[in-house]
N, C-alpha and C. Protein backbone atom coordinates (compact mmCIF):
# COMPACT_ATOMS: atom_id res chain seq x y z
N UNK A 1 5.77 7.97 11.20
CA UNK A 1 5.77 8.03 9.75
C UNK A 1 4.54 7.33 9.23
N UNK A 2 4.05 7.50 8.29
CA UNK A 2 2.65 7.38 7.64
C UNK A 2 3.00 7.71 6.39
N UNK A 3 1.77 6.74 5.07
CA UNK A 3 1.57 6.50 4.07
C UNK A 3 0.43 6.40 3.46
N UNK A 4 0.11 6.89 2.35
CA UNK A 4 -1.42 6.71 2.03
C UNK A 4 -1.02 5.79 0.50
N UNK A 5 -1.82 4.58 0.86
CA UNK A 5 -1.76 3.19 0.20
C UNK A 5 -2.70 2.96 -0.21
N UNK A 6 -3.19 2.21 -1.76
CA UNK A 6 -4.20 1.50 -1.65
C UNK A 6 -4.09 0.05 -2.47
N UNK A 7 -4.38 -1.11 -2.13
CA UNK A 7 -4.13 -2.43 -2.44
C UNK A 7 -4.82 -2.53 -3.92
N UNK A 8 -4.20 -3.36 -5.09
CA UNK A 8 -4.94 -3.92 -6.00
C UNK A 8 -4.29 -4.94 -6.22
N UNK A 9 -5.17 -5.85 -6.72
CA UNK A 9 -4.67 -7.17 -7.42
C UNK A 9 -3.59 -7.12 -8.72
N UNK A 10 -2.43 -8.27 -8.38
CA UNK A 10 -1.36 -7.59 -9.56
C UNK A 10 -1.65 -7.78 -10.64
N UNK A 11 -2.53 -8.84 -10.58
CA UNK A 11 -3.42 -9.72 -12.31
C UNK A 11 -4.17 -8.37 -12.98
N UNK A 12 -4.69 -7.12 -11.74
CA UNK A 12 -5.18 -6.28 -12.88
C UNK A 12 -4.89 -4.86 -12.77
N UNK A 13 -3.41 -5.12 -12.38
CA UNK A 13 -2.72 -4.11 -13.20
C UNK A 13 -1.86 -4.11 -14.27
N UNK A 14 -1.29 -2.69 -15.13
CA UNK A 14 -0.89 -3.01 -16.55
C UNK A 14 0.21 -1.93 -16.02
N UNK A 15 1.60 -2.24 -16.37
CA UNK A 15 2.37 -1.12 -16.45
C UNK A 15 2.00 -0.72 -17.82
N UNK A 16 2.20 0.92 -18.20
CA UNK A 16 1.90 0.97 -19.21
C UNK A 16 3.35 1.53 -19.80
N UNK A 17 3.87 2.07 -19.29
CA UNK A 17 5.70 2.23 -19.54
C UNK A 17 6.35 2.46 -18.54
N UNK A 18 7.70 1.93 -18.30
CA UNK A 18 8.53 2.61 -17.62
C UNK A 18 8.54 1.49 -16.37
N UNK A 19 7.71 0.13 -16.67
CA UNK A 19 8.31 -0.68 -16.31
C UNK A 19 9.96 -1.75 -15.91
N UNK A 20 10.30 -1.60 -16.82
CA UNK A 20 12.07 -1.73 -17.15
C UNK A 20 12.74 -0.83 -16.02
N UNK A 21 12.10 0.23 -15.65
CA UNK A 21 12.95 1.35 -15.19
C UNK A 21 12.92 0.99 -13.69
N UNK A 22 12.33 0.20 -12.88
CA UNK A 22 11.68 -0.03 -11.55
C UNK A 22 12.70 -0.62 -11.10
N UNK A 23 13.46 -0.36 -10.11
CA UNK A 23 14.62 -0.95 -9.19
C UNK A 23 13.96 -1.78 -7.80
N UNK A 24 13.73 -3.31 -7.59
CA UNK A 24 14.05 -3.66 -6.41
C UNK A 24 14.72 -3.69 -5.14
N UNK A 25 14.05 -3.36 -4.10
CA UNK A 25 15.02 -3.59 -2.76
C UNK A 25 13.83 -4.28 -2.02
N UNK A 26 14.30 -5.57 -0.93
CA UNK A 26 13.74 -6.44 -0.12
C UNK A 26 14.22 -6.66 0.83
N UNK A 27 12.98 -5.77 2.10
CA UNK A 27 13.84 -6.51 3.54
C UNK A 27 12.83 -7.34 4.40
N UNK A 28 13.28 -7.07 5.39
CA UNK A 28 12.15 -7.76 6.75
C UNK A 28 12.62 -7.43 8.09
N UNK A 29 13.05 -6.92 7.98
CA UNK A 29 13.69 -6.20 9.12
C UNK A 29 12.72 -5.12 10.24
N UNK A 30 12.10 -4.15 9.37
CA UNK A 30 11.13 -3.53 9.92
C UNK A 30 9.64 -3.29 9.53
N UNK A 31 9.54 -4.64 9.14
CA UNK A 31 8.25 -4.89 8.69
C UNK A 31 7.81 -5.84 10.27
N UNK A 32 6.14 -5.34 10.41
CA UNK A 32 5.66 -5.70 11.72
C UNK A 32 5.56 -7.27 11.80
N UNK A 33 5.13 -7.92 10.73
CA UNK A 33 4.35 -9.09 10.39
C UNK A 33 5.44 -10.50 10.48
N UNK A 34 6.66 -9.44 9.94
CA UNK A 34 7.67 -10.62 9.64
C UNK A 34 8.25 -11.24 8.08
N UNK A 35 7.13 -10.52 7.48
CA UNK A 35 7.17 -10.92 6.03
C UNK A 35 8.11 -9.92 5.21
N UNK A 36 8.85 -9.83 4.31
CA UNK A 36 9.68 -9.27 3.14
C UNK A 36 8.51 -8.80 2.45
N UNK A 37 9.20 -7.50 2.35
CA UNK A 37 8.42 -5.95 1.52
C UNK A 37 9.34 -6.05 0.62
N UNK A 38 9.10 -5.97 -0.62
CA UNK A 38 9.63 -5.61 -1.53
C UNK A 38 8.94 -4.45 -2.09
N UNK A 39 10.16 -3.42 -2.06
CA UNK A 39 10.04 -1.77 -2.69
C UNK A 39 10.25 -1.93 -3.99
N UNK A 40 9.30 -1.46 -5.04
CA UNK A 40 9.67 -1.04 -6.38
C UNK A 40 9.47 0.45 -6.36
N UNK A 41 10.69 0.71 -6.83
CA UNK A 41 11.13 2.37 -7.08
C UNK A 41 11.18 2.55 -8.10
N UNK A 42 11.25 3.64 -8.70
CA UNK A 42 11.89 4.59 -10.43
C UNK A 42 13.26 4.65 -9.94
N UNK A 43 14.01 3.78 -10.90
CA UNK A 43 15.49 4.30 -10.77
C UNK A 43 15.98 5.58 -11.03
N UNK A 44 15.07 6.21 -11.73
CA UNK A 44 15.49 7.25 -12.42
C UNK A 44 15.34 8.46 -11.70
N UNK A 45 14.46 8.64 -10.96
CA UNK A 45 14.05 9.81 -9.77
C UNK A 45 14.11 9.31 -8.41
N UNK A 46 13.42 8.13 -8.28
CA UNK A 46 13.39 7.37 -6.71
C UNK A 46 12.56 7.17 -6.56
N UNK A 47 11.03 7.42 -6.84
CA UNK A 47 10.18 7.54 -6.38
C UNK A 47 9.33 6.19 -5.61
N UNK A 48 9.02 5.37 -4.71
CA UNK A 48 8.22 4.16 -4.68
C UNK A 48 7.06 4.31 -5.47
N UNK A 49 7.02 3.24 -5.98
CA UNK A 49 5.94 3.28 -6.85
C UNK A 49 4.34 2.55 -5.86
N UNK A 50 5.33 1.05 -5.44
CA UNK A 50 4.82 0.21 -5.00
C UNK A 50 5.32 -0.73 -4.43
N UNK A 51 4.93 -1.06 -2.99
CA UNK A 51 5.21 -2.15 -2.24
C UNK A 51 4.72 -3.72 -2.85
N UNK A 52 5.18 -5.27 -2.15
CA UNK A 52 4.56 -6.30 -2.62
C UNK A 52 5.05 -7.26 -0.92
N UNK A 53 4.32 -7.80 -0.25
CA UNK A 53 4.42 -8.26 0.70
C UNK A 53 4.91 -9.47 0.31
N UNK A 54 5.62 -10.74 1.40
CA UNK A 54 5.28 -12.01 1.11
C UNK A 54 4.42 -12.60 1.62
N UNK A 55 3.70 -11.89 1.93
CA UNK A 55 1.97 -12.91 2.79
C UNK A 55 1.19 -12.58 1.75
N UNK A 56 1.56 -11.31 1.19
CA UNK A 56 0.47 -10.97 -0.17
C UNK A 56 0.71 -11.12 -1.41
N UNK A 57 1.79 -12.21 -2.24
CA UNK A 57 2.23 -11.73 -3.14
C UNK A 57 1.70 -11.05 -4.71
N UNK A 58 -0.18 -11.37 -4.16
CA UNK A 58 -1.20 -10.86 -5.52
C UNK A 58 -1.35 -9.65 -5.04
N UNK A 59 -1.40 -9.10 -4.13
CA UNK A 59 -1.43 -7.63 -4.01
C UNK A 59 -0.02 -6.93 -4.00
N UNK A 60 -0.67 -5.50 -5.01
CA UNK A 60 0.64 -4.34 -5.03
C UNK A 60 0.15 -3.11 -4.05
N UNK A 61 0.91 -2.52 -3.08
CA UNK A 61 0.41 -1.76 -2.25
C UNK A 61 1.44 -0.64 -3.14
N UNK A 62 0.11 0.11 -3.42
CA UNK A 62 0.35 1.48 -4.21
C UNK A 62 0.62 2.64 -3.60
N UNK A 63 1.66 3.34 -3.67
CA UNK A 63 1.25 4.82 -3.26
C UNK A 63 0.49 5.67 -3.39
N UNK A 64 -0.39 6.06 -3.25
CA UNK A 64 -1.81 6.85 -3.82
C UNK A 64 -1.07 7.67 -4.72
N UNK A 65 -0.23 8.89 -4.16
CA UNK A 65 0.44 9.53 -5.08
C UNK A 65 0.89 9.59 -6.51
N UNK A 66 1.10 8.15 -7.07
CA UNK A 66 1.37 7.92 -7.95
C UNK A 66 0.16 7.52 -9.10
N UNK A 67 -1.09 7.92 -8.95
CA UNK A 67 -2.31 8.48 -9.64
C UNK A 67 -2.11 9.80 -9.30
N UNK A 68 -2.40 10.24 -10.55
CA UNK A 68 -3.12 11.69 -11.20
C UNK A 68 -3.71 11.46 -11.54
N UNK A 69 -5.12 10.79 -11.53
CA UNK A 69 -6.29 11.39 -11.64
C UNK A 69 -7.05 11.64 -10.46
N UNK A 70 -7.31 12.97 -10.27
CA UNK A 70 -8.10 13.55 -9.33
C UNK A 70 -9.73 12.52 -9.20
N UNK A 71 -10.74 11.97 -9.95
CA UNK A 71 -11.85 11.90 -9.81
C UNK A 71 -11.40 9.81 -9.35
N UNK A 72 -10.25 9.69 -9.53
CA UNK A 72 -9.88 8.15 -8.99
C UNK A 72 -9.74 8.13 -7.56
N UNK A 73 -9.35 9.54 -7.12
CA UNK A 73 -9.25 9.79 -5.60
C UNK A 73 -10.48 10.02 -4.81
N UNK A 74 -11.11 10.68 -5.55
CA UNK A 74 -12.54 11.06 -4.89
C UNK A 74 -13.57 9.55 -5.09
N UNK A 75 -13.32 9.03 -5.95
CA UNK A 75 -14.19 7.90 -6.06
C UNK A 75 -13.46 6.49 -5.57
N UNK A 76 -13.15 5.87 -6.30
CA UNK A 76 -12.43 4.45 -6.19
C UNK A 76 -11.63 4.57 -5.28
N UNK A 77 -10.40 5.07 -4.96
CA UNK A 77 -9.36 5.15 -4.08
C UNK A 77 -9.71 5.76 -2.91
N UNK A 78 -10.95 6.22 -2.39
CA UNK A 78 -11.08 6.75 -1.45
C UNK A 78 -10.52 5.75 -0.33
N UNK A 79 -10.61 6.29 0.80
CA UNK A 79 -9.94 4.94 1.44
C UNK A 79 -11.36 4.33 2.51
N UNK A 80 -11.47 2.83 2.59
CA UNK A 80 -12.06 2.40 3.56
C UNK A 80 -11.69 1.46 4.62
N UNK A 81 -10.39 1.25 4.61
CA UNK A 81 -9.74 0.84 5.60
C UNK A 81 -8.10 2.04 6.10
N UNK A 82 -8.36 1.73 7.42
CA UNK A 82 -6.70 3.02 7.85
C UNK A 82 -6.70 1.77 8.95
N UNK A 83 -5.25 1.57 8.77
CA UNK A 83 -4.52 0.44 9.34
C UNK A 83 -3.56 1.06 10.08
N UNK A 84 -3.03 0.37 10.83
CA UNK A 84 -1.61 0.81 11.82
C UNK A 84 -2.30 2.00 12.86
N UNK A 85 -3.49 2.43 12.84
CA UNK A 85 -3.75 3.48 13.50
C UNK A 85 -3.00 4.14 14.57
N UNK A 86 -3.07 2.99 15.53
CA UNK A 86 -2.32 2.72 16.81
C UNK A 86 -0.75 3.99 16.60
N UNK A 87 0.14 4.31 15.36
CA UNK A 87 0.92 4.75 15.26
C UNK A 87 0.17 5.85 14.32
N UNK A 88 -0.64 6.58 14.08
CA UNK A 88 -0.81 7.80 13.51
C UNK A 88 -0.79 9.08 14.64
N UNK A 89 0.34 10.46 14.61
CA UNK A 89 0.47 11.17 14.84
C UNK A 89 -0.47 11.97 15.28
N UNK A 90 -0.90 12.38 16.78
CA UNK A 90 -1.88 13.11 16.93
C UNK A 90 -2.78 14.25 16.40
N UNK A 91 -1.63 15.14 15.99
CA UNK A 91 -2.33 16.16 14.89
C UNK A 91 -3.00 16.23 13.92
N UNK A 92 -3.10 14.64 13.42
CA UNK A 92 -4.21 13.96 12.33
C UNK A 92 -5.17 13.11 12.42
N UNK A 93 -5.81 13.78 12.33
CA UNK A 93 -7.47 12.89 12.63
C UNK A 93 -7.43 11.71 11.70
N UNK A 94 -8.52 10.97 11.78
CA UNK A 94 -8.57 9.68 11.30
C UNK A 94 -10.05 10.30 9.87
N UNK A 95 -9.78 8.93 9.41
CA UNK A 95 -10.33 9.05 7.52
C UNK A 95 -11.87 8.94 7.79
N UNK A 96 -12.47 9.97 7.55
CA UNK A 96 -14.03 10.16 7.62
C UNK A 96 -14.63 8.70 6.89
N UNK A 97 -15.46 7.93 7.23
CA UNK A 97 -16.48 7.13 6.69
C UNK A 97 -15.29 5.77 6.43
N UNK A 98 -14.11 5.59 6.81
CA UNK A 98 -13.27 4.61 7.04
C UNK A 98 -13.49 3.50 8.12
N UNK A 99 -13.04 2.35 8.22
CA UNK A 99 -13.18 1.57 9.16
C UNK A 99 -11.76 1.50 9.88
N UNK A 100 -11.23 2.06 10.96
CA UNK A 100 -10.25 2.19 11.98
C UNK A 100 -9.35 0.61 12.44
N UNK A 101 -8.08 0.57 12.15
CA UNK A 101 -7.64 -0.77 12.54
C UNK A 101 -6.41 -0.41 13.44
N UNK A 102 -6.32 -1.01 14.44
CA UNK A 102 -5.16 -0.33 15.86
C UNK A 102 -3.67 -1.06 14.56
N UNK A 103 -4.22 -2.59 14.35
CA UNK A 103 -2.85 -2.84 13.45
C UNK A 103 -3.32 -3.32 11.96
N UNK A 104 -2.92 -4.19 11.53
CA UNK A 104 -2.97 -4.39 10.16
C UNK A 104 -4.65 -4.63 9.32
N UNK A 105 -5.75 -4.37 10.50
CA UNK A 105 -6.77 -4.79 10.12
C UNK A 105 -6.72 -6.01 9.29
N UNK A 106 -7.56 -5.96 8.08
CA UNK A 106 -8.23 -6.92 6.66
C UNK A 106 -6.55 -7.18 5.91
N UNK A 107 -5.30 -6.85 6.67
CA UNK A 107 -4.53 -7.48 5.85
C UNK A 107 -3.56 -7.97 6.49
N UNK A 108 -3.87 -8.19 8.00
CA UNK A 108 -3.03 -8.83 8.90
C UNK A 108 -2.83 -10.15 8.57
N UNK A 109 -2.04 -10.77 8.93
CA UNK A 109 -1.59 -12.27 8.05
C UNK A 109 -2.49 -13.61 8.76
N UNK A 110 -3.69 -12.88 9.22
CA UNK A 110 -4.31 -13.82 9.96
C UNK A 110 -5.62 -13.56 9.86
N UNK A 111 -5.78 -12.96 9.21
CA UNK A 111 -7.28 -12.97 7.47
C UNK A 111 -7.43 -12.72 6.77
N UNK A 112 -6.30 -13.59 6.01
CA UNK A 112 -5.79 -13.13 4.43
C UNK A 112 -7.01 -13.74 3.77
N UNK A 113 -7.49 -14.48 3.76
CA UNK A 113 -8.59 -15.01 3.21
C UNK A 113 -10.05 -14.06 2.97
N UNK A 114 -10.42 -13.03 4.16
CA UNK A 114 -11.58 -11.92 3.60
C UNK A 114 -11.13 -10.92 3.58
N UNK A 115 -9.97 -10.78 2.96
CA UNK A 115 -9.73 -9.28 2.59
C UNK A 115 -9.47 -8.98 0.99
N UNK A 116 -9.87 -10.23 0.56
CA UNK A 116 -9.84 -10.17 -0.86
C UNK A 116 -11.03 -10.17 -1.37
């Protein structure tokens, strides 16, 4: 199983509605690191919006999906880190002009310090 994520700082993001509507769930169970993921979902459809680690708690790990704007994908969100590699499905090649990480790369809990 695979996800296309991209990290921002929570200080600069803005819900702009539909905040209220976001349902928590928190485990640690099958998280690699050890740390509690907390899922924010839409109660209303399901959708994840966004993850929040406890090694990270200033970063929100976004679902890409949840931008529509096409020219945020091609530019800003492109991706330059692919993490977990080690578990991506053969039939999918890896992210052109990306830097390859077998596990958590720049956000493994053991250089939290330059990945910001």
């Amino acid at each position: 199983m695979f996800a296309s994520n991209f990290c921002v700082k929570a200080s600069d993001t803005k819900h702009v509605r539909g905040r209220g509507k976001l349902t928590k769930f928190a485990q640690s169970k099958t998280i690699e690191s050890g740390n509690t993921m907390e899922n924010h979902f839409c109660s209303v459809c399901g959708t994840l919006m966004y993850r929040i680690s406890s090694g990270w708690p200033e970063l929100l790990i976004t679902r890409i999906g949840t931008v529509d704007d096409y020219d945020l994908h091609e530019t800003v969100l492109k991706p330059r880190n692919e993490i977990y590699a080690k578990n991506r499905v053969c039939w999918l090649g890896g992210v052109d002009g990306a830097k390859e990480h077998k596990d958590g790369g720049p956000y493994a809990s053991d250089k939290k310090a330059s990945a910001l």
